[in-house]
N, C-alpha and C. Protein backbone atom coordinates (compact mmCIF):
# COMPACT_ATOMS: atom_id res chain seq x y z
N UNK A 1 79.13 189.34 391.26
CA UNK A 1 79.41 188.91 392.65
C UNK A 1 80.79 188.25 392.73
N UNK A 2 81.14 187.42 391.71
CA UNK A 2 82.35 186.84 391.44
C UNK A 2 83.53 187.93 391.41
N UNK A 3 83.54 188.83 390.61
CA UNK A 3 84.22 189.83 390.72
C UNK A 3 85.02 190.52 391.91
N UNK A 4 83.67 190.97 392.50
CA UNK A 4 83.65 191.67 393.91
C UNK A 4 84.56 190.52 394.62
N UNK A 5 84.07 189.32 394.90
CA UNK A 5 84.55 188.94 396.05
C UNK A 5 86.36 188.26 395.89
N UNK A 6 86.57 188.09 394.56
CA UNK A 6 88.03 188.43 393.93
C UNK A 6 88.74 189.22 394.64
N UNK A 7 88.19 191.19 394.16
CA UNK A 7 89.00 191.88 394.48
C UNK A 7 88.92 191.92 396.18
N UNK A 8 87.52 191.17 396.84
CA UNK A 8 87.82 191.44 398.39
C UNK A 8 89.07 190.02 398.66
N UNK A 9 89.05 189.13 398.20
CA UNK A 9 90.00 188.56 398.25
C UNK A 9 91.49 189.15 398.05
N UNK A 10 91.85 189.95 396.88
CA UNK A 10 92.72 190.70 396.81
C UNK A 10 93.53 191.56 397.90
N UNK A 11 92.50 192.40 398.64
CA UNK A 11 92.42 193.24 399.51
C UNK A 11 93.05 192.45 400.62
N UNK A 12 92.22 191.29 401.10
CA UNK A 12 92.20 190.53 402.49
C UNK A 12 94.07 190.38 402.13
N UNK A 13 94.38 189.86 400.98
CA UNK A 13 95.65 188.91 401.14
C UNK A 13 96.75 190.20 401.22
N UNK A 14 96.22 191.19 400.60
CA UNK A 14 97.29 192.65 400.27
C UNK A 14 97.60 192.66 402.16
N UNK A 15 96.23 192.97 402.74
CA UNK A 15 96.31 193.07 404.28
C UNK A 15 96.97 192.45 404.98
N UNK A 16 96.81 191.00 404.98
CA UNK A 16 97.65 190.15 405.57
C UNK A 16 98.89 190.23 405.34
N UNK A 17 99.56 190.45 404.14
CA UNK A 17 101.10 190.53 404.08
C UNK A 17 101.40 191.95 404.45
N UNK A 18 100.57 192.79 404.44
CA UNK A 18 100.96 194.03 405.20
C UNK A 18 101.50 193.82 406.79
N UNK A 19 100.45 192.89 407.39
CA UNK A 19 100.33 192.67 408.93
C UNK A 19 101.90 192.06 408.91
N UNK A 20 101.70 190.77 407.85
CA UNK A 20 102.85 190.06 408.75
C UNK A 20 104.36 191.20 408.06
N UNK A 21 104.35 191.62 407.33
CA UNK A 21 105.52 192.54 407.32
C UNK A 21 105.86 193.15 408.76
N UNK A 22 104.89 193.84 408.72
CA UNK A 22 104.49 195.10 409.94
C UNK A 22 105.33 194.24 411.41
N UNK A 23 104.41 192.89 411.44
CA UNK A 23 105.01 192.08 412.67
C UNK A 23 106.00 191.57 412.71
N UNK A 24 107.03 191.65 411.62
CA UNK A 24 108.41 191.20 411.32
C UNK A 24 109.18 192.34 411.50
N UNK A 25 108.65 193.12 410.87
CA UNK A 25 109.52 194.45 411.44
C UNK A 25 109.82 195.15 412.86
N UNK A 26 108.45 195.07 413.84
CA UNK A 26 108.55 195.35 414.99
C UNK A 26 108.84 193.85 415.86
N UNK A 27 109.26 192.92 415.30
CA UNK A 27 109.60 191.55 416.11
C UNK A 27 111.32 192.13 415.71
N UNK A 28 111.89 192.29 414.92
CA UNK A 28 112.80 192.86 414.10
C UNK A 28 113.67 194.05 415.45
N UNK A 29 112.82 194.69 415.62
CA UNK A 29 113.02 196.20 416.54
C UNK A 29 113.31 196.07 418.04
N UNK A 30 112.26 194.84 418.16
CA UNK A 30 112.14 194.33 419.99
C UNK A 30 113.27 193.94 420.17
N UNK A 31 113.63 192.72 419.19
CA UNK A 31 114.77 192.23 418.72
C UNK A 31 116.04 192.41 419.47
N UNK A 32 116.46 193.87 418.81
CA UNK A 32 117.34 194.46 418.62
C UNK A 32 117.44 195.56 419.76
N UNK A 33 116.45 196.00 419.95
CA UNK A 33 116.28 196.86 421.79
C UNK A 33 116.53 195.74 422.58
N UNK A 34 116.56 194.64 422.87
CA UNK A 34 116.99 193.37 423.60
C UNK A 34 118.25 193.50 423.78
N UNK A 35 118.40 193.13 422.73
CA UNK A 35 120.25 192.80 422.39
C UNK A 35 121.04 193.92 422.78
N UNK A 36 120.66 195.44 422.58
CA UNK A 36 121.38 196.92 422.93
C UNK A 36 121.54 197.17 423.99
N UNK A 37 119.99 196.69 424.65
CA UNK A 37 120.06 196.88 426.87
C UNK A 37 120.99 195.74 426.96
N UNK A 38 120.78 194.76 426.50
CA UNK A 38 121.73 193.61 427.07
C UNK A 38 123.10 193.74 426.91
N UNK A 39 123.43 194.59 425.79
CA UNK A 39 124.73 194.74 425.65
C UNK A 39 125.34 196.71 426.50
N UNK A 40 124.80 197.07 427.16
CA UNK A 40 124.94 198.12 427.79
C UNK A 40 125.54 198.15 429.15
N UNK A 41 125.12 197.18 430.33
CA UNK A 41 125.98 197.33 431.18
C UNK A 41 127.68 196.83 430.81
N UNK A 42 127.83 195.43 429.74
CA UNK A 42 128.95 195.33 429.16
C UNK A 42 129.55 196.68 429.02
N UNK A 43 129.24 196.99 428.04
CA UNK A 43 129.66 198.75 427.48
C UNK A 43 130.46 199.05 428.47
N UNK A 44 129.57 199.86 429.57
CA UNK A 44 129.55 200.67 430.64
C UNK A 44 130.86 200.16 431.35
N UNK A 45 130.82 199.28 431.40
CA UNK A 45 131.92 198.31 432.71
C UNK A 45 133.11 198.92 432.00
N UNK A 46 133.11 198.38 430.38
CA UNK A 46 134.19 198.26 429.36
C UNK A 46 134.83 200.25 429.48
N UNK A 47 133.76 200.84 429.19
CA UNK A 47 134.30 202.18 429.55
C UNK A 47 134.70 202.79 430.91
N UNK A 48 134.43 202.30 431.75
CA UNK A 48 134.68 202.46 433.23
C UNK A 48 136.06 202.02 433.59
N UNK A 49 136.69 201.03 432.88
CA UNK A 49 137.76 200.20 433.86
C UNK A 49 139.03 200.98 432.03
N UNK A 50 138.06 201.39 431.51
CA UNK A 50 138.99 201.95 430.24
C UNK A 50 139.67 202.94 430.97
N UNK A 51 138.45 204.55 430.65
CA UNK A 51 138.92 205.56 431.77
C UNK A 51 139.95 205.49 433.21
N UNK A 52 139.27 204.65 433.89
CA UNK A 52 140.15 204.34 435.18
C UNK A 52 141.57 204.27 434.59
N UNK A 53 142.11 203.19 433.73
CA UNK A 53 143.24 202.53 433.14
C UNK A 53 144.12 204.01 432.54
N UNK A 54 143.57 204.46 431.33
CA UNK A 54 143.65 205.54 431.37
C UNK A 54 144.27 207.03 432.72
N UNK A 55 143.23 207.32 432.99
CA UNK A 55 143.64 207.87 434.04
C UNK A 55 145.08 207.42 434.86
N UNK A 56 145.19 206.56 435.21
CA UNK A 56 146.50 206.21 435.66
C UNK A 56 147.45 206.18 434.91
N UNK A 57 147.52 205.93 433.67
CA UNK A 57 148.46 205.97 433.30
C UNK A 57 149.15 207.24 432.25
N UNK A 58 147.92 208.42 432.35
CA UNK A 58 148.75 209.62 432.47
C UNK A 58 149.18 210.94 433.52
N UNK A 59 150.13 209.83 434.56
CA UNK A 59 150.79 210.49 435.56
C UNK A 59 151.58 209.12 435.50
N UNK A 60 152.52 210.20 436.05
CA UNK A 60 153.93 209.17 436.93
C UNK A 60 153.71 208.72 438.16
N UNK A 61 154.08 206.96 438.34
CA UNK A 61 153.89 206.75 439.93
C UNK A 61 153.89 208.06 441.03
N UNK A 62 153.24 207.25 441.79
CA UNK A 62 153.06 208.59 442.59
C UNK A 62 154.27 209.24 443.15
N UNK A 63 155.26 208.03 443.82
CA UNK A 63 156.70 208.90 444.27
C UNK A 63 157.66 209.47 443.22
N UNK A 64 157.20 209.36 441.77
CA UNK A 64 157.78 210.60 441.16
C UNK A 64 157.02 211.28 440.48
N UNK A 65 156.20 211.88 441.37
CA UNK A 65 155.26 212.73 440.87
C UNK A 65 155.70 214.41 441.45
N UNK A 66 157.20 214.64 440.82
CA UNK A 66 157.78 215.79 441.39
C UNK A 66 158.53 216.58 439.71
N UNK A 67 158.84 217.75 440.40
CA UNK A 67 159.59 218.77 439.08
C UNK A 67 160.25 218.38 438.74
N UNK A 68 161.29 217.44 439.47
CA UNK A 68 162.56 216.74 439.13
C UNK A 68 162.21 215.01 439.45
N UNK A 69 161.18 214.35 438.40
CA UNK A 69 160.96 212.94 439.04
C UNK A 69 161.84 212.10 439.56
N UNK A 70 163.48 212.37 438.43
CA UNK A 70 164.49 211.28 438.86
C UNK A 70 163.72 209.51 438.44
N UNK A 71 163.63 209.26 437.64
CA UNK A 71 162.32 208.14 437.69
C UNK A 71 163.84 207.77 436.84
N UNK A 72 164.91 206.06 437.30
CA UNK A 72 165.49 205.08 437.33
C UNK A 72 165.08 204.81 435.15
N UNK A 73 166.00 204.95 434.43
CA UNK A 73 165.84 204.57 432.90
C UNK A 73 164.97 203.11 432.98
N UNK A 74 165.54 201.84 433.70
CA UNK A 74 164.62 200.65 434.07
C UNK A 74 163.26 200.87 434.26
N UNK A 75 163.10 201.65 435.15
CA UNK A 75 161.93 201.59 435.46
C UNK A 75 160.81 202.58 435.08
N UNK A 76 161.13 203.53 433.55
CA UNK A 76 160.65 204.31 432.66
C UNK A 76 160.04 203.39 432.09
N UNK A 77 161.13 202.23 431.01
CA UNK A 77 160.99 201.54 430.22
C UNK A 77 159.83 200.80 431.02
N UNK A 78 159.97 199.99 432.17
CA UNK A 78 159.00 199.54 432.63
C UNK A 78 157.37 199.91 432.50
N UNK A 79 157.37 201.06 432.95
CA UNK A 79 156.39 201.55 433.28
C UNK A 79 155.71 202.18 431.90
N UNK A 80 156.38 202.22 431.03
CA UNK A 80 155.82 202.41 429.33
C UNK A 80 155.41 201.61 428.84
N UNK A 81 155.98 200.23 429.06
CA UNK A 81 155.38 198.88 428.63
C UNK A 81 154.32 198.18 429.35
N UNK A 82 154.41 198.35 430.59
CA UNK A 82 153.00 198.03 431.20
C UNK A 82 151.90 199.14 430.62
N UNK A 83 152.34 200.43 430.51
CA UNK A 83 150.69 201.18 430.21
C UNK A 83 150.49 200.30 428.19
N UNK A 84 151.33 200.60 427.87
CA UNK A 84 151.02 200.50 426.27
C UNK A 84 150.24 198.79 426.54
N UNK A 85 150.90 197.70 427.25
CA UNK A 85 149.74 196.75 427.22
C UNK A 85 148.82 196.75 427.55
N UNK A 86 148.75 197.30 428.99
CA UNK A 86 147.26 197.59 429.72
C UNK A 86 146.02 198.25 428.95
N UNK A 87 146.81 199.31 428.08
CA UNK A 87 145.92 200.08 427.39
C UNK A 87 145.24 199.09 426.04
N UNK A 88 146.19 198.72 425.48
CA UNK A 88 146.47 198.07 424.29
C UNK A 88 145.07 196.67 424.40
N UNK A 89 144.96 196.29 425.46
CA UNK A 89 143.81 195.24 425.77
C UNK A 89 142.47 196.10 426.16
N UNK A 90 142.12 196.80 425.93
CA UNK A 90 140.87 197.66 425.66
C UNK A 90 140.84 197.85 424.57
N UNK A 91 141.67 198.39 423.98
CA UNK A 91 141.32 198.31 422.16
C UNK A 91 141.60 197.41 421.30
N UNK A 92 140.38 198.03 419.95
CA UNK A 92 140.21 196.75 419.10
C UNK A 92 141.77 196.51 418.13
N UNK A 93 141.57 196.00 417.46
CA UNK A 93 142.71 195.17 417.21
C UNK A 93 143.16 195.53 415.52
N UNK A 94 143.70 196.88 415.97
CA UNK A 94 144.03 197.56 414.93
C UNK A 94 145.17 198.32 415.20
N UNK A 95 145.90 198.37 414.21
CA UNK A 95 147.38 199.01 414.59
C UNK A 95 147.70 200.37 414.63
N UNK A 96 147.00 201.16 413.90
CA UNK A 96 146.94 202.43 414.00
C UNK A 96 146.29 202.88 415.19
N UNK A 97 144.92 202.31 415.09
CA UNK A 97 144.20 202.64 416.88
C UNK A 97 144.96 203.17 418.01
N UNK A 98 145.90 201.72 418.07
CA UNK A 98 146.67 201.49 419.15
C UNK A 98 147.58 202.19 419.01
N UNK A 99 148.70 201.93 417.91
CA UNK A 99 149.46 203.36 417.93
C UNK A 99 149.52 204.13 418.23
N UNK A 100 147.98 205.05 418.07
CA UNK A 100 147.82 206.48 417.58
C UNK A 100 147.40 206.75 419.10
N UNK A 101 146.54 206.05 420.06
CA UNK A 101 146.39 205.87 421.55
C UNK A 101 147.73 205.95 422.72
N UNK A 102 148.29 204.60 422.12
CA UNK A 102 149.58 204.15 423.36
C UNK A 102 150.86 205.29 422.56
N UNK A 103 150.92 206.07 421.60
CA UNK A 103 152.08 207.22 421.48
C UNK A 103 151.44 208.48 421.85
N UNK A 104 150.28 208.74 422.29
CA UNK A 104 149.90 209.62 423.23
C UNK A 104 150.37 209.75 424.63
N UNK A 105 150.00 208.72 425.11
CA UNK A 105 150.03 208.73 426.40
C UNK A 105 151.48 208.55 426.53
N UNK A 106 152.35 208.04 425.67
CA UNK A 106 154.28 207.83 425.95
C UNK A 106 154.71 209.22 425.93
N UNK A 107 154.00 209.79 424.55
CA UNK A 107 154.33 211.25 424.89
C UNK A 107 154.50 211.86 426.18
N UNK A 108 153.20 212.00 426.54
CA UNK A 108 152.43 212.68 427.98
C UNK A 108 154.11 211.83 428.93
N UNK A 109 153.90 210.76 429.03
CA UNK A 109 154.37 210.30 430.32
C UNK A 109 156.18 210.60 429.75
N UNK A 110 156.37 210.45 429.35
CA UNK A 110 157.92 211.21 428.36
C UNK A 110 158.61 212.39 428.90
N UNK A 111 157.32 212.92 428.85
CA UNK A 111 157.28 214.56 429.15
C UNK A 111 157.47 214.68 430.14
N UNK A 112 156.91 214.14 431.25
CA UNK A 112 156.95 214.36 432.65
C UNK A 112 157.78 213.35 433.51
N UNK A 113 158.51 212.55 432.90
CA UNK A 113 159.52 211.69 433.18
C UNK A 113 160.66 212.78 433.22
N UNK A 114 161.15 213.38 432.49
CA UNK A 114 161.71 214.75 432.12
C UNK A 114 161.55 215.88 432.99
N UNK A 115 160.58 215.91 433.62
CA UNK A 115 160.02 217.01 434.69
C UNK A 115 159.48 217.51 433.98
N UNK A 116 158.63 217.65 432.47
CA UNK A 116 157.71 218.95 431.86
C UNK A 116 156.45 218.68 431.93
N UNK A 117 155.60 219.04 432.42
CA UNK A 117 154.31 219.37 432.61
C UNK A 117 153.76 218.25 432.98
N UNK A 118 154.46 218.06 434.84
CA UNK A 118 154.21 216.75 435.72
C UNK A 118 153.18 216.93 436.32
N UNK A 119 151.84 215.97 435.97
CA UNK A 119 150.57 215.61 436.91
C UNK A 119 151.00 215.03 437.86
N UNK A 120 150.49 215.59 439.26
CA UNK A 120 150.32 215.26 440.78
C UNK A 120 149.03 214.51 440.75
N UNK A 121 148.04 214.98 440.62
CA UNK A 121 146.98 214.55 440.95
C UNK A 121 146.40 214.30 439.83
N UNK A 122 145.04 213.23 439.61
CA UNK A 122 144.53 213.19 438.31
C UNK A 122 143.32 211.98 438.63
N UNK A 123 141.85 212.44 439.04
CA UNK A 123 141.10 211.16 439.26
C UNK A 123 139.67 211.84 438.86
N UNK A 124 139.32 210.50 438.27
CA UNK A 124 137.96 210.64 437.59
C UNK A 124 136.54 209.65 438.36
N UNK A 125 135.67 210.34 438.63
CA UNK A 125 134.77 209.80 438.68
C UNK A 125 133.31 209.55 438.49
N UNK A 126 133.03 208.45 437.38
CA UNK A 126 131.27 208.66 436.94
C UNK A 126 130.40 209.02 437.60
N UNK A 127 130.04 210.72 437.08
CA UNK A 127 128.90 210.43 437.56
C UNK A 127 127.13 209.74 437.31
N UNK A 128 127.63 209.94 435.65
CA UNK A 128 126.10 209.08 434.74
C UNK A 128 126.55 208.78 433.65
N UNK A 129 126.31 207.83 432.83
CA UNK A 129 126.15 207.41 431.22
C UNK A 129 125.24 208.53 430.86
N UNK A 130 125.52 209.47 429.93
CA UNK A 130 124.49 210.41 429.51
C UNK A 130 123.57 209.96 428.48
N UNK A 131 124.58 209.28 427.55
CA UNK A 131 124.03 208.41 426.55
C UNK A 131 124.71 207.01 426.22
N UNK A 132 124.12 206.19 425.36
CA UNK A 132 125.04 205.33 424.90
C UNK A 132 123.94 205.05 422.92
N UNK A 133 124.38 205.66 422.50
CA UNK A 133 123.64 205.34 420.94
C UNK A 133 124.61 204.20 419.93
N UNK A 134 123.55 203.65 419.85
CA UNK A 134 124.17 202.01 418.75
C UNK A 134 123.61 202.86 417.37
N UNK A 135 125.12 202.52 416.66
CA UNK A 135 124.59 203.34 414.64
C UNK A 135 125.53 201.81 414.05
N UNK A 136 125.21 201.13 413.33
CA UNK A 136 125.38 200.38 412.41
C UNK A 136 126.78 199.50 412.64
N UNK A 137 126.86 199.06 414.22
CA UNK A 137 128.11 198.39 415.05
C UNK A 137 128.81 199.50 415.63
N UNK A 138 128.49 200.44 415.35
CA UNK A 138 129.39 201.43 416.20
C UNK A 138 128.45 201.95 417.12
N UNK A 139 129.15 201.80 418.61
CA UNK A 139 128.41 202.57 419.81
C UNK A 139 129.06 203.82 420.40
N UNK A 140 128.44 205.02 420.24
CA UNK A 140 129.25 206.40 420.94
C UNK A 140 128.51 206.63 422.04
N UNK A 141 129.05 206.35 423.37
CA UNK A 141 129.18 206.61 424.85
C UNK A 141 130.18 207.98 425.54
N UNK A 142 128.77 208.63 426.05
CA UNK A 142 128.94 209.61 426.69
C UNK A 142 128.85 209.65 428.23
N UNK A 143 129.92 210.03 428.72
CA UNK A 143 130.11 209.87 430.49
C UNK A 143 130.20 211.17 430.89
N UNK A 144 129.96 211.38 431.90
CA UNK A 144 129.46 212.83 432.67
C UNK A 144 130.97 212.12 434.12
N UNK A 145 131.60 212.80 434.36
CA UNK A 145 132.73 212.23 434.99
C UNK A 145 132.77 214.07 436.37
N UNK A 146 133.41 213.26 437.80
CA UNK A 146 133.75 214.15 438.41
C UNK A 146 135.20 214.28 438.57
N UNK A 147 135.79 215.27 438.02
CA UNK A 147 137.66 215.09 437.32
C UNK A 147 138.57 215.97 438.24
N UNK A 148 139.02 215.26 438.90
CA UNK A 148 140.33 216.19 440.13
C UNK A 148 141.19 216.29 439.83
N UNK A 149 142.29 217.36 439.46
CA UNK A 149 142.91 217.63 438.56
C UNK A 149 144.29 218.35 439.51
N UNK A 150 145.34 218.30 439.49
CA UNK A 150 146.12 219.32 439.58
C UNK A 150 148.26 218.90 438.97
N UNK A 151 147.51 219.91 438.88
CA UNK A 151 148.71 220.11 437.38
C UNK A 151 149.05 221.09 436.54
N UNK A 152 149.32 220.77 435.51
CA UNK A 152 149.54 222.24 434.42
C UNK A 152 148.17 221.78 433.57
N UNK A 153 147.78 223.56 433.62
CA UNK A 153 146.35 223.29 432.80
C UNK A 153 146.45 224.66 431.05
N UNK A 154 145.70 223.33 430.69
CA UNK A 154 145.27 223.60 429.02
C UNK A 154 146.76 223.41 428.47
N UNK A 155 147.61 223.10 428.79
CA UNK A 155 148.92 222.85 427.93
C UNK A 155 149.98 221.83 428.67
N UNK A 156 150.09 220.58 428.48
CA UNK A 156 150.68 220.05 428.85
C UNK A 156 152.59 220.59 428.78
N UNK A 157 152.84 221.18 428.31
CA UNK A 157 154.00 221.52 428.46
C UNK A 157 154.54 222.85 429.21
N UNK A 158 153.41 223.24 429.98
CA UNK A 158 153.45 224.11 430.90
C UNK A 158 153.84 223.93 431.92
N UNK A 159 154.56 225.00 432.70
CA UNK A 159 155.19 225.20 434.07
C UNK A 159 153.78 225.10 435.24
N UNK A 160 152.83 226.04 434.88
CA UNK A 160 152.00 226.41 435.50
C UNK A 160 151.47 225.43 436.14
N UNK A 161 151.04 225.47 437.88
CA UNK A 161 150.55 224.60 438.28
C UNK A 161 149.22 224.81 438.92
N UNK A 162 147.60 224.14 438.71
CA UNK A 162 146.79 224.21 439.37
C UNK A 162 145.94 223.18 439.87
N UNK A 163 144.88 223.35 440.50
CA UNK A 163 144.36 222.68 441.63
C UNK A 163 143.07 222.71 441.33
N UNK A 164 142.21 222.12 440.31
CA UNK A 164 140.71 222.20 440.23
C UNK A 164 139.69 221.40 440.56
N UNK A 165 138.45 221.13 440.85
CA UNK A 165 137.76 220.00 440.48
C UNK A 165 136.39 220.19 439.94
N UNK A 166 136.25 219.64 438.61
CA UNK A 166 135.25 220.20 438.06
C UNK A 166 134.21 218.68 437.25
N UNK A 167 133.15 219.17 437.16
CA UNK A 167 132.32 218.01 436.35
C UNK A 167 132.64 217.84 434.60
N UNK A 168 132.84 216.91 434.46
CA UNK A 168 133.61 217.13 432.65
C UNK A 168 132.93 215.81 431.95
N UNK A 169 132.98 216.10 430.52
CA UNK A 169 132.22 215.04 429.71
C UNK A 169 133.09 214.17 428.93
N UNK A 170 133.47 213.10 429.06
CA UNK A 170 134.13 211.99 428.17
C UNK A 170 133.52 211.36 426.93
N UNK A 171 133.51 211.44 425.97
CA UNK A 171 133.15 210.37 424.58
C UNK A 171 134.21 209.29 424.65
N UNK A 172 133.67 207.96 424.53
CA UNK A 172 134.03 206.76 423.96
C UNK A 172 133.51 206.23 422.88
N UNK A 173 134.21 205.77 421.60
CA UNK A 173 133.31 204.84 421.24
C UNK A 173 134.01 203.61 420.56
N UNK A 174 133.15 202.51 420.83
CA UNK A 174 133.15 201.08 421.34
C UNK A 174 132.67 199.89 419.68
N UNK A 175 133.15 199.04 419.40
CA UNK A 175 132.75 198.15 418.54
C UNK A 175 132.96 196.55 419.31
N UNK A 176 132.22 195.93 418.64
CA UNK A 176 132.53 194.49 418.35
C UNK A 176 133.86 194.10 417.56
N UNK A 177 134.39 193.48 418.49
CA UNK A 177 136.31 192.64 417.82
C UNK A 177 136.30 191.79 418.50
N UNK A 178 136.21 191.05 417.40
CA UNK A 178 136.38 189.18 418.01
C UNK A 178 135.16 188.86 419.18
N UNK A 179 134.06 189.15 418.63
CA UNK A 179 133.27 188.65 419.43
C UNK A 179 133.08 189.46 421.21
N UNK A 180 134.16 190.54 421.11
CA UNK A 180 134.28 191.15 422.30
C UNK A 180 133.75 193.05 422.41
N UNK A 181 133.55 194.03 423.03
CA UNK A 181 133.22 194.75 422.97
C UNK A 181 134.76 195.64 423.24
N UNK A 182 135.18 196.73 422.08
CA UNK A 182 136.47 197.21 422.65
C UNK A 182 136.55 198.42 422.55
N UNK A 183 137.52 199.10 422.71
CA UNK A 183 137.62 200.60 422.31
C UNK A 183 137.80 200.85 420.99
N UNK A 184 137.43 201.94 420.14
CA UNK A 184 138.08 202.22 418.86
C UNK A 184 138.63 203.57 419.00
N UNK A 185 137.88 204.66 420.32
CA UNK A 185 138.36 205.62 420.35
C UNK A 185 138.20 206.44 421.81
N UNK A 186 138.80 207.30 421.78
CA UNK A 186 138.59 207.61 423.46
C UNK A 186 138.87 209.20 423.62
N UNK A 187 138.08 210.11 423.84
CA UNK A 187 138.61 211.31 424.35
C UNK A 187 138.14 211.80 425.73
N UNK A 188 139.10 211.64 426.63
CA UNK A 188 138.82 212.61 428.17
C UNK A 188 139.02 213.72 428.20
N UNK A 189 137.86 214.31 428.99
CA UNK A 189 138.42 216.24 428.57
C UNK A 189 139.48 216.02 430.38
N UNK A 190 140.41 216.42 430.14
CA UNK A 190 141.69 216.81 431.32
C UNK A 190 142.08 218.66 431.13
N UNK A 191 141.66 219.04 431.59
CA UNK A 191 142.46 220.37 431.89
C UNK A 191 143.93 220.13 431.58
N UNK A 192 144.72 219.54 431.44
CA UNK A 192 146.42 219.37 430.78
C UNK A 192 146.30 219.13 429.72
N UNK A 193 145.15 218.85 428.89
CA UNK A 193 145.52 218.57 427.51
C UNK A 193 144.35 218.96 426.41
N UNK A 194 144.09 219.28 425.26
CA UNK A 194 143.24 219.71 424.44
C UNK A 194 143.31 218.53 423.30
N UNK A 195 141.73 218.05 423.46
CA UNK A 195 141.24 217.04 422.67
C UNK A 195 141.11 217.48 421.16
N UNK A 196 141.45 218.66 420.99
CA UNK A 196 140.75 218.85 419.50
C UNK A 196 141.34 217.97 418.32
N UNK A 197 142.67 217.98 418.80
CA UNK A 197 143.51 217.17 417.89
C UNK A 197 143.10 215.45 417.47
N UNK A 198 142.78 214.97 418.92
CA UNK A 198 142.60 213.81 419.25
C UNK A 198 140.85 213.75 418.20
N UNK A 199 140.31 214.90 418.11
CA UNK A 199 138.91 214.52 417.89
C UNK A 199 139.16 214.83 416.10
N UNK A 200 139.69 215.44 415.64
CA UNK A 200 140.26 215.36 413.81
C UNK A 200 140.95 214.55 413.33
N UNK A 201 141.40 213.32 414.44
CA UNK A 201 142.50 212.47 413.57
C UNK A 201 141.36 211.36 413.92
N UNK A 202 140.54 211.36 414.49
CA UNK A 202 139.41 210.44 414.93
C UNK A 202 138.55 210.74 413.61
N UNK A 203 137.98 212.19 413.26
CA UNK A 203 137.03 212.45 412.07
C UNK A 203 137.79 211.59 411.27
N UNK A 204 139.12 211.83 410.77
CA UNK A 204 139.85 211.85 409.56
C UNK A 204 139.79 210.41 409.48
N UNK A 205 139.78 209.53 410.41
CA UNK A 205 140.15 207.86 410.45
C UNK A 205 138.48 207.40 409.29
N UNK A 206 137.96 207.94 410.84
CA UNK A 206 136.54 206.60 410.73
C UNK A 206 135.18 207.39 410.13
């Protein structure tokens, strides 16, 4: 009888640390689904006012938004240094990031400072978060965007000019820096430009 009630002792205590595992783990899970919704409209905002930022700042003010911009050397320089900061405060705080981001868009706007492959028009608007998945501090956010476009399409260094508006999908994705939620990477699909590049120097980084 001594025996027996040993190994039911055995059993009972095996059980119990099963339970409380079990309840540490899913206290563990709730946890952490807390913290992900809570940190999601953040996200969202953070990618919203990104894009927007973005968006503007690959086109030329609007009054030189012509074949021949004529856009004042002052006010090139100007207008390169406001996007590279503007941009530059969405992302995290890494030098290549930023680099590899704000000499994109100097390009782009370079180009069409020059008159080559000048965006007129260029506006985006959400229509849903498709997803937003959290992997081990890194969050990849997917936007479903309605994108008005007219310009030179699939090649930014094109003459060609068109007039579209179509539904298009954006990837962001987002970390913790300094306690803040920022960009680490960003691709908009634009009819003027082809992400593939943007999406292999992204594999190749991270």
């Amino acid at each position: 009888m001594g025996v027996i009630m040993k190994k039911l002792d055995k059993i009972n205590r095996g059980a119990m640390l099963t339970a409380f595992v079990l309840l540490c783990v899913i206290g563990y899970l709730v946890g952490l689904a807390l913290v992900q919704n809570a940190a999601k409209p953040v996200i969202e905002q953070l990618c919203s006012d990104y894009i927007r930022t973005e968006v503007r700042y690959s086109m030329l003010p609007a009054q030189y938004r012509a074949e021949a911009p004529g856009m004042p050397d002052a006010e090139r320089a100007a207008y390169l240094a406001d996007m590279a900061k503007d941009i530059k405060a969405y992302l995290i705080d890494d030098e290549l990031t930023s680099k590899f981001t704000v000499d994109n868009l100097q390009t782009r706007l370079e180009n069409q400072m020059n008159g080559i492959g000048v965006i007129y028009d260029y506006q985006k608007t959400i229509v849903k978060f498709d997803s937003i998945i959290f992997s081990d501090g890194i969050v990849t956010v997917s936007v479903r965007t309605n994108t008005v476009f007219d310009g030179p399409v699939n090649n930014s260094l094109s003459i060609d000019r068109q007039q579209m508006a179509v539904e298009t999908t954006d990837t962001l994705v987002v970390q913790k820096d300094g306690g803040q939620w920022k960009v680490v990477y960003a691709s908009l699909t634009s009819p003027a430009t082809d992400n593939s590049q943007n999406e292999y120097e992204y594999a190749g980084k991270y």
